[in-house]
Protein backbone atom coordinates (compact mmCIF):
# COMPACT_ATOMS: atom_id res chain seq x y z
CA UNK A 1 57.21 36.88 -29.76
CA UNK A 2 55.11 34.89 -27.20
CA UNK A 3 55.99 35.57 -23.22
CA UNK A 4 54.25 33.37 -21.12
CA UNK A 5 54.14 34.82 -17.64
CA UNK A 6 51.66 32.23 -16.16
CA UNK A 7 50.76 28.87 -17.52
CA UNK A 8 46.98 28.56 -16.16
CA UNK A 9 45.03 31.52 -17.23
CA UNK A 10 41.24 29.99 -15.50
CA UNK A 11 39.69 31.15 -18.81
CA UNK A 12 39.15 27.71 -20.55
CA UNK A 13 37.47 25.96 -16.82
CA UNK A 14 33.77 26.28 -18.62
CA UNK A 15 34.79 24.32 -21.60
CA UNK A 16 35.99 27.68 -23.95
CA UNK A 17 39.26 28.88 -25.11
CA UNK A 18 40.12 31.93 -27.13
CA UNK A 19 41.36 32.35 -30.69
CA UNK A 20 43.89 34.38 -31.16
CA UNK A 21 41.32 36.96 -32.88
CA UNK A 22 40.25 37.00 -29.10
CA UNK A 23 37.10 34.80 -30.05
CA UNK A 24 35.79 32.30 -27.23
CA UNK A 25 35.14 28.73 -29.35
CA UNK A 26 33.76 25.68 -27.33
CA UNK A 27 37.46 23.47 -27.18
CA UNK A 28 35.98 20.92 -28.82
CA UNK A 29 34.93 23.55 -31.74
CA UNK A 30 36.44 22.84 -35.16
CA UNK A 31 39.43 25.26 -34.78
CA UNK A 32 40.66 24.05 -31.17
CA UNK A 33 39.99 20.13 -32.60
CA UNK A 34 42.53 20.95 -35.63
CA UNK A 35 45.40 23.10 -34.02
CA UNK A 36 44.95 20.52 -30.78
CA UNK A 37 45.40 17.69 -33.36
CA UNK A 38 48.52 19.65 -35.07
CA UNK A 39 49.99 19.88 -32.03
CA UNK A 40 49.59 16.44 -31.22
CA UNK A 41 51.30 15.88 -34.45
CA UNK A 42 54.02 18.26 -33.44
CA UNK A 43 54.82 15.91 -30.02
CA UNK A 44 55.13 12.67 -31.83
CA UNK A 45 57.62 14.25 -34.50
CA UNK A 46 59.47 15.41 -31.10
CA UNK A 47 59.98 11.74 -30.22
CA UNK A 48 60.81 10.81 -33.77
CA UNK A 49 63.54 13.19 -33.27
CA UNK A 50 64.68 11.13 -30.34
CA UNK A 51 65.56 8.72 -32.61
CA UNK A 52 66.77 10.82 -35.43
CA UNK A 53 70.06 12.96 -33.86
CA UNK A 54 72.45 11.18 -35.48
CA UNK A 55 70.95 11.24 -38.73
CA UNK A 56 71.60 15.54 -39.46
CA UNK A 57 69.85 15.96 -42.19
CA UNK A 58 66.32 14.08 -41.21
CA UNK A 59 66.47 15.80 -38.03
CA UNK A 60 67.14 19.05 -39.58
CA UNK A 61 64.18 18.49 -41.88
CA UNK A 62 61.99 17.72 -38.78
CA UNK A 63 62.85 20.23 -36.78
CA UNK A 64 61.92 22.98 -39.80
CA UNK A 65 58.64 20.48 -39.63
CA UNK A 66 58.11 21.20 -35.48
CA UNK A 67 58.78 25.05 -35.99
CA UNK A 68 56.41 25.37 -39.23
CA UNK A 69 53.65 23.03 -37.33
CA UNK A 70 53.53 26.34 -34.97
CA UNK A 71 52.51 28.19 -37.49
CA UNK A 72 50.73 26.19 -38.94
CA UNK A 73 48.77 26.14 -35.67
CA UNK A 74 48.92 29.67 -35.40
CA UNK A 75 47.45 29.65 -38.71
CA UNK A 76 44.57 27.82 -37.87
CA UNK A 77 44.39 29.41 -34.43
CA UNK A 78 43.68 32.42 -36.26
CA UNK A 79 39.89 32.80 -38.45
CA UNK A 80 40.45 34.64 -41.42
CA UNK A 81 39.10 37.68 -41.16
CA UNK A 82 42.38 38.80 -39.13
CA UNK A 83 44.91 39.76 -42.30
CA UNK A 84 47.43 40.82 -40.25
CA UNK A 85 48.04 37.27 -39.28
CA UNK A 86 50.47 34.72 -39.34
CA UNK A 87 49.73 31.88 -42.17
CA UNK A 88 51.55 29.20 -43.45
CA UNK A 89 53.20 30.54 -47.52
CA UNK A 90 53.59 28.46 -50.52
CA UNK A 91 57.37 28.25 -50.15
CA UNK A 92 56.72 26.39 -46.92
CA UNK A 93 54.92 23.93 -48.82
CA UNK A 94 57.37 24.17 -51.94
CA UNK A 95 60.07 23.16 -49.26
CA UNK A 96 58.01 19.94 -48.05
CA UNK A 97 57.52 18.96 -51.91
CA UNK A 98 61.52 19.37 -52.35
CA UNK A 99 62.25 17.49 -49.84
CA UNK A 100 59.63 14.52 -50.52
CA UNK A 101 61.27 14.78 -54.09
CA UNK A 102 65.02 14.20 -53.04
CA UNK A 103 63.89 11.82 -50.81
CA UNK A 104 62.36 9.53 -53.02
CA UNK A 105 65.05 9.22 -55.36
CA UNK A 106 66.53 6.80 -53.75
CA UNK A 107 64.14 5.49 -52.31
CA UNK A 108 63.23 1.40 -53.37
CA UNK A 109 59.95 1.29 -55.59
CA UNK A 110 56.81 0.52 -53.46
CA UNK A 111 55.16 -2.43 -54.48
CA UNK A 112 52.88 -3.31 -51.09
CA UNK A 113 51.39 -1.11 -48.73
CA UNK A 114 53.58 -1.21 -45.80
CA UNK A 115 53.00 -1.67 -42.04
CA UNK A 116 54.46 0.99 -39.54
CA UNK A 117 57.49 -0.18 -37.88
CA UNK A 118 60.57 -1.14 -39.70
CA UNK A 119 62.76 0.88 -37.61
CA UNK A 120 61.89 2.94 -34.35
CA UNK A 121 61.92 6.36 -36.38
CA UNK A 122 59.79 4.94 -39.12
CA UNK A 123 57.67 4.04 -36.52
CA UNK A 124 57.15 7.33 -34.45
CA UNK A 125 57.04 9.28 -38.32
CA UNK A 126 54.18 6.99 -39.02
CA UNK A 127 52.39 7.75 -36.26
CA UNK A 128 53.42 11.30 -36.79
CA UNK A 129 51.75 10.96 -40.21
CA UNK A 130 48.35 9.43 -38.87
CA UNK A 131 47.91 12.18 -36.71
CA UNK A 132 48.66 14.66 -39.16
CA UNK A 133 45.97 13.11 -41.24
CA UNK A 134 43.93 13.19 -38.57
CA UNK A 135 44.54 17.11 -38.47
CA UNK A 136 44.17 17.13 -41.78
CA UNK A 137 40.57 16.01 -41.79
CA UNK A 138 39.20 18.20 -38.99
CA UNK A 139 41.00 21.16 -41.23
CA UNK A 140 38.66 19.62 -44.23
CA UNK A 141 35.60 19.63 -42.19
CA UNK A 142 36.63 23.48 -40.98
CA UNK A 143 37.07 24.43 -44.46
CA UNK A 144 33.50 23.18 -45.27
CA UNK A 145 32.32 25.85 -42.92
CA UNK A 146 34.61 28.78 -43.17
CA UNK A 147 37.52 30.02 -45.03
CA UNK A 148 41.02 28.36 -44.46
CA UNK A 149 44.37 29.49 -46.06
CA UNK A 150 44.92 27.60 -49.04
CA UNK A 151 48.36 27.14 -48.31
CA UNK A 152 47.61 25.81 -44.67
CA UNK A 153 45.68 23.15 -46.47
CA UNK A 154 48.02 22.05 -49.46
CA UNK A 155 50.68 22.26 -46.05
CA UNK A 156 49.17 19.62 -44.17
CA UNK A 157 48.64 17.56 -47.62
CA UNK A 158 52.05 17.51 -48.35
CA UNK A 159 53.16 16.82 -44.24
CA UNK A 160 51.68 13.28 -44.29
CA UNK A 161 53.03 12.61 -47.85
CA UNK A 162 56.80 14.03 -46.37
CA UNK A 163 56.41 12.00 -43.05
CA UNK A 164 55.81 8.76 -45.17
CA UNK A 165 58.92 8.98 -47.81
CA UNK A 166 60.83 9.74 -44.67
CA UNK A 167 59.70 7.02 -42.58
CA UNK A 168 60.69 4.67 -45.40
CA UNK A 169 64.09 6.32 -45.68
CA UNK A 170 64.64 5.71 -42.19
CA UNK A 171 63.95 1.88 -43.32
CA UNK A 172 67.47 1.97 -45.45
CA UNK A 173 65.41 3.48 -48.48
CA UNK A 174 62.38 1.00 -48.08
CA UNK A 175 64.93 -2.37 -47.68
CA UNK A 176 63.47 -3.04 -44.07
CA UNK A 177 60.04 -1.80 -44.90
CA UNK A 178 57.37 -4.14 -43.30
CA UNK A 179 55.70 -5.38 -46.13
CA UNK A 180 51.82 -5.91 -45.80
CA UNK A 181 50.76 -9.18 -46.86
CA UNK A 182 47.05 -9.60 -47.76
CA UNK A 183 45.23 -12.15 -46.37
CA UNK A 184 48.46 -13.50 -44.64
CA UNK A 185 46.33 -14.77 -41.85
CA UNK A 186 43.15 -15.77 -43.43
């Protein structure tokens, strides 16, 4: 478990911060730029969730999403040369394709791209999603470079993909879906 005694630690004024191998990494280093954008990620599903109480079973299904996201961080916080270490597993991402699939049962087939919005917890998930994609790429361009968990990877794949089928959900199963139209204003 994590006990935080004192928030500012000094350590990261010259531009560094440590892995949690103890490593000092420039924060704008691969690692720091995909765990900062996971938890960026993290804080936009929170205020999905704002939006989301009443609806027990999407907000259960986030909230599994917020607590995973920390390891997922964790995960990425952590180079792989530490075994001992906490990663994201297949069943997490097992659990993400489950849910995507009962999700989209019912969801109305997708004939359009669609436009964020629709509702405002579509809206927050899709921004949820962008950032996650954004994660997703700086975890890409790390894996170039060094080794990343497999799982981690498929994880954050899947996250975007679950964050999207939910959004439209949250639409009444894709009926209120803003529709992109092209060349509506040509």
């Amino acid at each position: 478990m994590v006990k935080l005694n004192k928030i500012y630690t000094r350590t990261g004024d010259s531009g560094e911060t440590s892995l949690v191998n103890g490593m000092r990494v420039s924060k704008h280093a691969l690692r720091p730029s995909a765990f900062g954008d996971i938890d960026e990620a993290n804080s936009v599903i929170g205020l999905a969730r704002l939006q989301t109480i009443k609806i027990i079973d999407a907000d259960e299904m986030l909230a599994k999403i917020q607590n995973d996201l920390f390891d997922l961080g964790a995960d990425i916080a952590t180079p792989e040369t530490k075994k001992s270490a906490l990663r994201i597993t297949a069943e997490q991402v097992k659990r993400l394709e489950a849910e995507i699939d009962t999700m989209n049962i019912e969801l109305n087939p997708l004939n359009s791209f669609i436009l964020p919005g629709g509702s405002a917890a579509s809206a927050w998930l899709h921004l949820a999603r962008t950032v996650s994609r954004r994660a997703e790429r700086h975890m890409t361009e790390l894996a170039a470079e060094e080794v990343v968990n497999a799982d981690a990877m498929r994880y954050i794949n899947r996250l975007s993909d679950h964050l999207f089928v939910l959004a439209r959900r949250l639409n009444k199963n894709g009926k209120t879906d803003v529709l992109w139209r092209p060349g509506q204003n040509s």
